[in-house]
N, C-alpha and C. Protein backbone atom coordinates (compact mmCIF):
# COMPACT_ATOMS: atom_id res chain seq x y z
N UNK A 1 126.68 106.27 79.13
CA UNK A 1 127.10 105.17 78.33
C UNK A 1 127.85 105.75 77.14
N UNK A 2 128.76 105.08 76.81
CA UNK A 2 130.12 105.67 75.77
C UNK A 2 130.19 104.44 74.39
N UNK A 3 130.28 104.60 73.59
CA UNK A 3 130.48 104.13 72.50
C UNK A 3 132.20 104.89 71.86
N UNK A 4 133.02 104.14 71.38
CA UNK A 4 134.06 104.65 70.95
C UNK A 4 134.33 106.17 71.73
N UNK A 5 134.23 106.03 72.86
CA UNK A 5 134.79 107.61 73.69
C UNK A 5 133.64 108.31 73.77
N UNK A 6 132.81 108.16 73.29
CA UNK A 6 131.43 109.35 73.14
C UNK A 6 130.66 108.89 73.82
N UNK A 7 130.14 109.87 74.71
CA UNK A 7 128.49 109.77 75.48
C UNK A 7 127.69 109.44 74.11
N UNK A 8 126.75 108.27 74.41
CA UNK A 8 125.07 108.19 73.48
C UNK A 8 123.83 108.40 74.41
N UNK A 9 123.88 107.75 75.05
CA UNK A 9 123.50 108.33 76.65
C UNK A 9 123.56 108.42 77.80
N UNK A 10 122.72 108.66 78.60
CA UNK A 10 122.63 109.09 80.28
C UNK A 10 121.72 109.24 80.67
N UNK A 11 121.42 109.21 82.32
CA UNK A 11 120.19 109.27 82.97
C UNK A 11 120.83 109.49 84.07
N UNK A 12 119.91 110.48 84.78
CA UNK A 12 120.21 110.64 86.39
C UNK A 12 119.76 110.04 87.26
N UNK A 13 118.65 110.55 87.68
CA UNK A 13 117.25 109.70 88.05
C UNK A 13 116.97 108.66 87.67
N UNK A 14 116.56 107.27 88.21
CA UNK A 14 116.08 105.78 87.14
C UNK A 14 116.64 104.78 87.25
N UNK A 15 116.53 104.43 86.48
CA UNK A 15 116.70 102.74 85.45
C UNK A 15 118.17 103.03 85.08
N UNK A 16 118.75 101.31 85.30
CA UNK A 16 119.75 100.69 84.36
C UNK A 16 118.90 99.73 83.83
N UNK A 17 118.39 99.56 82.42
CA UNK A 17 118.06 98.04 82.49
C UNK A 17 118.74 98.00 81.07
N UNK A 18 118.98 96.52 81.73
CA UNK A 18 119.97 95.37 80.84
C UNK A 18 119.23 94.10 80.06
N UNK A 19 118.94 94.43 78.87
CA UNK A 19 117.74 93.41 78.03
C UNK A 19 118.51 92.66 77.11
N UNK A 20 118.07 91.60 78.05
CA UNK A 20 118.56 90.58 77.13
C UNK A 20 117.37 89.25 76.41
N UNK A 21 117.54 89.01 75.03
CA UNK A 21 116.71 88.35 74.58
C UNK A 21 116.97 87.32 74.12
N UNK A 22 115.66 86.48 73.94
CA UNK A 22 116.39 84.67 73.80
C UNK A 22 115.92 84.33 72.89
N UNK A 23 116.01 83.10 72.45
CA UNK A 23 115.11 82.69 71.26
C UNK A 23 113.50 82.53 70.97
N UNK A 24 113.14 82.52 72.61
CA UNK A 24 111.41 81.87 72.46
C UNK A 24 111.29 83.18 73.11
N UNK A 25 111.50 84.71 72.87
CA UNK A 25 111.13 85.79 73.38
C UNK A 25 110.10 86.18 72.53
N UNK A 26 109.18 86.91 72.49
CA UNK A 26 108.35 87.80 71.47
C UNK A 26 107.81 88.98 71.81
N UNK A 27 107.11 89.18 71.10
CA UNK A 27 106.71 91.04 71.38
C UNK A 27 105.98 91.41 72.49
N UNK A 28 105.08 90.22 72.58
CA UNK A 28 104.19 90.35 73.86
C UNK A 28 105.63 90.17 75.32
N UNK A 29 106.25 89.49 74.97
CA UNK A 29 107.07 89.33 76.41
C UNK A 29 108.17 90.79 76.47
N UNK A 30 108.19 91.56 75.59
CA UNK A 30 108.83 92.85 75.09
C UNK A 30 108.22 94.01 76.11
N UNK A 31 106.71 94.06 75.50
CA UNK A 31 105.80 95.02 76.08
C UNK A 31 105.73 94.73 77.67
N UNK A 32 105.19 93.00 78.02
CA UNK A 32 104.84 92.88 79.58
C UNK A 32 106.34 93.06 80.40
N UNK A 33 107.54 93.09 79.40
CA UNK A 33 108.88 93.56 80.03
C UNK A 33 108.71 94.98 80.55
N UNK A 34 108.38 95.65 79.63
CA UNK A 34 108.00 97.65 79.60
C UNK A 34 107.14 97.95 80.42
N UNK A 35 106.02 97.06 80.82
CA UNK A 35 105.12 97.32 81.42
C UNK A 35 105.72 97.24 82.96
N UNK A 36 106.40 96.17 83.46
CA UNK A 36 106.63 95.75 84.65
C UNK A 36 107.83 96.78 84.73
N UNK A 37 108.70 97.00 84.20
CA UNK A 37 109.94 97.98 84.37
C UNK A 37 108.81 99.59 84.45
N UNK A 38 107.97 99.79 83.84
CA UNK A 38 107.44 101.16 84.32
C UNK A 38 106.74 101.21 85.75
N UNK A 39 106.45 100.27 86.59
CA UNK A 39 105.50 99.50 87.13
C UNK A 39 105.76 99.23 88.29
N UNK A 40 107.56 99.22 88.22
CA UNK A 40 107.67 98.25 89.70
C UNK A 40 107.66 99.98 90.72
N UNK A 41 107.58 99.52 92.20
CA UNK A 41 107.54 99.87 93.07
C UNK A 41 108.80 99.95 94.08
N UNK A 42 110.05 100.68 93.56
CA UNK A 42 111.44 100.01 94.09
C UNK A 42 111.40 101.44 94.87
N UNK A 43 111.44 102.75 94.33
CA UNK A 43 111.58 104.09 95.15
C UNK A 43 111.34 104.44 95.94
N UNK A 44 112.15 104.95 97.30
CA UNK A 44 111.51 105.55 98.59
C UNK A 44 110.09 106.61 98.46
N UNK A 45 109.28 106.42 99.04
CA UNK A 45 108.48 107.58 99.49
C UNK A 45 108.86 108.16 100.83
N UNK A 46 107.83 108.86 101.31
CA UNK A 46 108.49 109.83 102.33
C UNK A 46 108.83 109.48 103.72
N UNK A 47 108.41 108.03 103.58
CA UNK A 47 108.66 107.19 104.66
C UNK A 47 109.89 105.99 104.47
N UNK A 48 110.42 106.39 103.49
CA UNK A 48 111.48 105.47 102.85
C UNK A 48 111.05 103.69 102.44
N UNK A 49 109.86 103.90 102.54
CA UNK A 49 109.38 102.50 102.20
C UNK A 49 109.05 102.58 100.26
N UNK A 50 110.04 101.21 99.71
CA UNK A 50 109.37 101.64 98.54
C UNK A 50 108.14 101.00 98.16
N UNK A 51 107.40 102.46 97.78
CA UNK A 51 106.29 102.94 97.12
C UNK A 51 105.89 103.39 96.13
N UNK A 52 107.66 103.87 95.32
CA UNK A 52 107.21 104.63 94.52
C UNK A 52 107.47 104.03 93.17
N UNK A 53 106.94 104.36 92.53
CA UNK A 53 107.53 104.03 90.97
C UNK A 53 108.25 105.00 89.34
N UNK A 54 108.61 104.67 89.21
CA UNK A 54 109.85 105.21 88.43
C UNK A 54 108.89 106.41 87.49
N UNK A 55 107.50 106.14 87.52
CA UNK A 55 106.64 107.26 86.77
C UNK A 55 106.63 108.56 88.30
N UNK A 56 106.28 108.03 89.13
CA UNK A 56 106.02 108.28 90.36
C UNK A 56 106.96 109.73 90.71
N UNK A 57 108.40 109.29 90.32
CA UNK A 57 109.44 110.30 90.88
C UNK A 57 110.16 111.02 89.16
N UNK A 58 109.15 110.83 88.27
CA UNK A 58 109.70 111.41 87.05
C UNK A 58 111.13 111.36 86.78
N UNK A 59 111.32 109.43 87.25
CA UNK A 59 112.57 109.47 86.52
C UNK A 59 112.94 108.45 85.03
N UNK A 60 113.58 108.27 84.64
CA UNK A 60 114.04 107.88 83.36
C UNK A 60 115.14 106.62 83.38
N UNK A 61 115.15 105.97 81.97
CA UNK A 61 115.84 104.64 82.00
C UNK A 61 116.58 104.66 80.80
N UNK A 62 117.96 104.37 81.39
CA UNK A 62 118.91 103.73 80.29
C UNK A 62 118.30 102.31 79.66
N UNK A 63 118.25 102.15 78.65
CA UNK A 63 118.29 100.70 78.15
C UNK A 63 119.42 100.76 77.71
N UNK A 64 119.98 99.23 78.00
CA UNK A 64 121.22 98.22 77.26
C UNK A 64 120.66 97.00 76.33
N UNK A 65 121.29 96.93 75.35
CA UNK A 65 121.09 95.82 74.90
C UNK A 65 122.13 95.23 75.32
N UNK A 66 121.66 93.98 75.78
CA UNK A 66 122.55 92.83 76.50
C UNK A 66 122.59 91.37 76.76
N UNK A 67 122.93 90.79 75.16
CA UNK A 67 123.22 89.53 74.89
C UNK A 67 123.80 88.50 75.80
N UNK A 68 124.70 89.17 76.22
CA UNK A 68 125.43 88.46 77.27
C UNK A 68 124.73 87.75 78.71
N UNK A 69 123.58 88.35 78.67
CA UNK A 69 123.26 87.81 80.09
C UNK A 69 122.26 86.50 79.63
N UNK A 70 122.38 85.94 78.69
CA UNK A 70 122.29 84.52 78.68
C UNK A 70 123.02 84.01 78.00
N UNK A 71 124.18 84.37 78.25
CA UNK A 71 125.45 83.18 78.93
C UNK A 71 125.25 82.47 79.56
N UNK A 72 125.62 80.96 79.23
CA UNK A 72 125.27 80.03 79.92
C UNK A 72 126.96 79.39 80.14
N UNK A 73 127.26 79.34 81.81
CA UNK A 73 128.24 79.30 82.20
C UNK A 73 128.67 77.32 82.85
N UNK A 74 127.32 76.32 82.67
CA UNK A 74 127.20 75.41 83.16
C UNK A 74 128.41 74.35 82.65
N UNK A 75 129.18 74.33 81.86
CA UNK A 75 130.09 73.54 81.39
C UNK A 75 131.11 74.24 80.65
N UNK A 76 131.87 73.70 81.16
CA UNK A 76 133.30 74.22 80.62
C UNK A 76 133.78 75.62 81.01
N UNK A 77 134.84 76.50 80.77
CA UNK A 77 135.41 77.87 81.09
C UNK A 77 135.00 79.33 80.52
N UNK A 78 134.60 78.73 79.46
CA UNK A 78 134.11 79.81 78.19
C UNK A 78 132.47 79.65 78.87
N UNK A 79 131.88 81.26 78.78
CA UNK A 79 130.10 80.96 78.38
C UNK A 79 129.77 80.49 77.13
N UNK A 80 128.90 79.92 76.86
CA UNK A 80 128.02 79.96 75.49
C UNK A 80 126.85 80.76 75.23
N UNK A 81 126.35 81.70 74.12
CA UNK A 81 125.98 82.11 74.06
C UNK A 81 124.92 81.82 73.07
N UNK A 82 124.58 80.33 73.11
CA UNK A 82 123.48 79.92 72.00
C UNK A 82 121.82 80.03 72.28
N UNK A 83 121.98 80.82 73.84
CA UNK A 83 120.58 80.88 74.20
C UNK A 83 120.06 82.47 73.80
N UNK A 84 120.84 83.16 73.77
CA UNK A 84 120.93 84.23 73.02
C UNK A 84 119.99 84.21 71.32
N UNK A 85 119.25 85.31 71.52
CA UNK A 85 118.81 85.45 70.40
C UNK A 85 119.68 85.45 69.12
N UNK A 86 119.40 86.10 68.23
CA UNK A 86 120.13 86.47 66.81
C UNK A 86 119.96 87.88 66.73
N UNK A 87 120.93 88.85 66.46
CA UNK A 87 121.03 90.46 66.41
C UNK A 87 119.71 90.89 65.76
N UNK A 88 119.22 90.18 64.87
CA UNK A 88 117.85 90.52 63.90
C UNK A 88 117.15 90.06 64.39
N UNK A 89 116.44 89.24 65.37
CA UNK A 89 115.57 89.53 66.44
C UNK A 89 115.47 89.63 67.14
N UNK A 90 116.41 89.96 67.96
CA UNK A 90 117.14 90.73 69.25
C UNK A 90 116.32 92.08 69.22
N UNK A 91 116.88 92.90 67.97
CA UNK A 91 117.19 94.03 68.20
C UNK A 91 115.32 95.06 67.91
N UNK A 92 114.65 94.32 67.10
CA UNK A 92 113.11 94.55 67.59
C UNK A 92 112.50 94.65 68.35
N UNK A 93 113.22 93.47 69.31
CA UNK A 93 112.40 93.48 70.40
C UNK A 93 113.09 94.50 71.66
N UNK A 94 114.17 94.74 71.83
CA UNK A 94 115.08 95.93 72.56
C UNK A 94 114.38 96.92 72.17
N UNK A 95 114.19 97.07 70.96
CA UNK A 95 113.35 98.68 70.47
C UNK A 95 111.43 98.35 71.21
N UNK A 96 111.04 97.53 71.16
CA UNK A 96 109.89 97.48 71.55
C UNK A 96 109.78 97.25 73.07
N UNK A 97 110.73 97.15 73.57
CA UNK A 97 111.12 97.65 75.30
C UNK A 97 110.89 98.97 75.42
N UNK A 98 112.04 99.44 74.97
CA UNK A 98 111.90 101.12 74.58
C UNK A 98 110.89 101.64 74.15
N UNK A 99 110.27 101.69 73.22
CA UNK A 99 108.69 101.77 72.97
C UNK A 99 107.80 101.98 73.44
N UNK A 100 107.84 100.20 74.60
CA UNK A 100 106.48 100.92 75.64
C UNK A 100 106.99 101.27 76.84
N UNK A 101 108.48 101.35 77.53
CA UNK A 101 108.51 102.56 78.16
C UNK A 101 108.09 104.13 78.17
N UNK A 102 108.77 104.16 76.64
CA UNK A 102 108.19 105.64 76.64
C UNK A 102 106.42 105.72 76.06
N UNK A 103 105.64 105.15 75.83
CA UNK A 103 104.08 105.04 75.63
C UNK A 103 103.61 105.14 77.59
N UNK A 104 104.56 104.64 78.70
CA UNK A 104 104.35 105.13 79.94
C UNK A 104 104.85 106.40 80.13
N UNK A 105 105.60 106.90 79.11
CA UNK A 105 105.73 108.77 79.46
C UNK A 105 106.68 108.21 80.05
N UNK A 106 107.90 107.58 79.86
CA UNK A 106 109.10 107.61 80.40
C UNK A 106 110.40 107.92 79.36
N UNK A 107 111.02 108.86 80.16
CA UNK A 107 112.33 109.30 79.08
C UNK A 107 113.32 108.73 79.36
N UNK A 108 113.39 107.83 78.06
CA UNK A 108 114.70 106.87 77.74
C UNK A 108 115.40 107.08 76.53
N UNK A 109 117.00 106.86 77.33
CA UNK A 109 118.08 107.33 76.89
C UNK A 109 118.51 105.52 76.26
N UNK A 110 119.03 105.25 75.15
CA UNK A 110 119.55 103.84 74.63
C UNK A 110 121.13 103.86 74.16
N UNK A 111 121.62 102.81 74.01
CA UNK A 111 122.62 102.55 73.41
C UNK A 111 122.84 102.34 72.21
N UNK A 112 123.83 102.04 71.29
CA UNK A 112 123.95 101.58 70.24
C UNK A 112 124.31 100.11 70.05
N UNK A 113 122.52 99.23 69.32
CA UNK A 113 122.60 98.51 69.09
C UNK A 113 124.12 97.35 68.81
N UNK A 114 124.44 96.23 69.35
CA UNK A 114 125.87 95.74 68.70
C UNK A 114 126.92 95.93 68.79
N UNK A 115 127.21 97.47 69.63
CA UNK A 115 128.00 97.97 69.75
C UNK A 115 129.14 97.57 70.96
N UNK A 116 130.33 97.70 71.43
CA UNK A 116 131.04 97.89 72.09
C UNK A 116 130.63 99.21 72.80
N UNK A 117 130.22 99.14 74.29
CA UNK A 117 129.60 99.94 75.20
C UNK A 117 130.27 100.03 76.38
N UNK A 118 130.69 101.36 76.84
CA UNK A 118 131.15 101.59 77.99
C UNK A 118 130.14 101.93 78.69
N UNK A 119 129.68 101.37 79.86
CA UNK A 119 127.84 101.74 81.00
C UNK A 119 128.94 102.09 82.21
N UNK A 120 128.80 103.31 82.65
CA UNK A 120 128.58 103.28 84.11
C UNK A 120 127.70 103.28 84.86
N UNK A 121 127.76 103.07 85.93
CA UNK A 121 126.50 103.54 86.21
C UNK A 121 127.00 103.55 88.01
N UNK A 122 126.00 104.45 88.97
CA UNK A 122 125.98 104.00 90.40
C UNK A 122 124.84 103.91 90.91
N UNK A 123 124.74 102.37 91.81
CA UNK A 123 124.23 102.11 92.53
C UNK A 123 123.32 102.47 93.77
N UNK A 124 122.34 103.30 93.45
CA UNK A 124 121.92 104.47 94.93
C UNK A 124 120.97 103.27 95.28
N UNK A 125 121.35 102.27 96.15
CA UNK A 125 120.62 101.77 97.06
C UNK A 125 119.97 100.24 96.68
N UNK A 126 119.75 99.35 97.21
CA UNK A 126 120.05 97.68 97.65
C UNK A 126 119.45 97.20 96.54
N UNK A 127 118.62 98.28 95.59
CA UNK A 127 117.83 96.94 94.57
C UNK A 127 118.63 96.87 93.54
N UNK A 128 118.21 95.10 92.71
CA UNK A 128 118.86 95.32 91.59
C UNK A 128 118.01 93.85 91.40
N UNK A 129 117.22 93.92 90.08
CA UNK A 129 116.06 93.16 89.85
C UNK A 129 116.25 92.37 88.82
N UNK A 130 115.94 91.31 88.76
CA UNK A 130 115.83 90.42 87.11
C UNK A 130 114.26 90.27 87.48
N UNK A 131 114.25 90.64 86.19
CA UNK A 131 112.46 90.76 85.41
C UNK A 131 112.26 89.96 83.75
N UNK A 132 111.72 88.67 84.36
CA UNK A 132 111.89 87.84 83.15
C UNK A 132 110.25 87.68 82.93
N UNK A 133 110.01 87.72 81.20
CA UNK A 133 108.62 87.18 80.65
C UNK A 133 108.57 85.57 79.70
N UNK A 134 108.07 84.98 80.66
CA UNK A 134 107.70 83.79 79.70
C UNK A 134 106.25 84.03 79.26
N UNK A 135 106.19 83.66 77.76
CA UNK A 135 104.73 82.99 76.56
C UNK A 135 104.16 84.60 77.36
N UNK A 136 104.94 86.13 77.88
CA UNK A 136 103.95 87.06 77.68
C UNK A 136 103.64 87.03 79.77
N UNK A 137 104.52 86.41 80.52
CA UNK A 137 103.76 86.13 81.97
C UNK A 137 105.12 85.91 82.75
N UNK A 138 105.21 87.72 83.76
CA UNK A 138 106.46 87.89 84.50
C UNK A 138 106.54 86.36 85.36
N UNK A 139 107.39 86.01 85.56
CA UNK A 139 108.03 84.65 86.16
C UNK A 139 109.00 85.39 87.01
């Protein structure tokens, strides 16, 4: 991930995750976010069935902060972006993602808050997950 031309970070192994926060988000739905992203079961084991989990194969996660994905595209050409948190409590709770990833012993690499972000990233294989917490309870 690039900020004005510069690597801030990277990951080999892992996670892309893309956090985006809303208005009725809170800390508890932060943590049971961290918890379920350390948690899930997406990685081949030796039978290619996934089994494994991202602690499992000692790999690591980019976080994004990413407003944008509640865009709400239901009327008109433009998204709106009023379901979107506010940068000042957005950005607590992005850090308290991060947080209790790494309290699971996971090494995460972040972006710069606000920023204009270049992410690459590639795709090694069919998953690609939305992991939402309502009142603290994956939905």
């Amino acid at each position: 991930m690039a900020v004005d031309g510069e690597i801030v970070g990277a990951t080999a192994l892992g996670f892309v995750v893309l956090v985006g926060v809303s208005h009725s988000d809170s800390l508890r739905d932060a943590h049971v976010i961290g918890d379920k992203v350390a948690s899930l079961r997406v990685f081949p084991d030796d039978e290619g069935l996934m089994n494994k989990s991202i602690q499992d194969i000692d790999g690591a996660c980019l976080v994004v902060s990413q407003f944008t994905l509640y865009g709400a595209t239901r009327k008109g050409r433009r998204p709106s972006f009023t379901a979107a948190a506010s940068p000042g409590d957005a950005e607590p709770l992005v850090d308290a993602v991060v947080g209790r990833l790494r309290e699971h012993g996971i090494p995460v690499e972040t972006g710069v808050f606000g920023a204009m972000m270049e992410v690459s990233l590639v795709n090694d294989g069919p998953v690609t997950l939305v992991v939402e917490s309502v009142d603290g309870r994956i939905v």
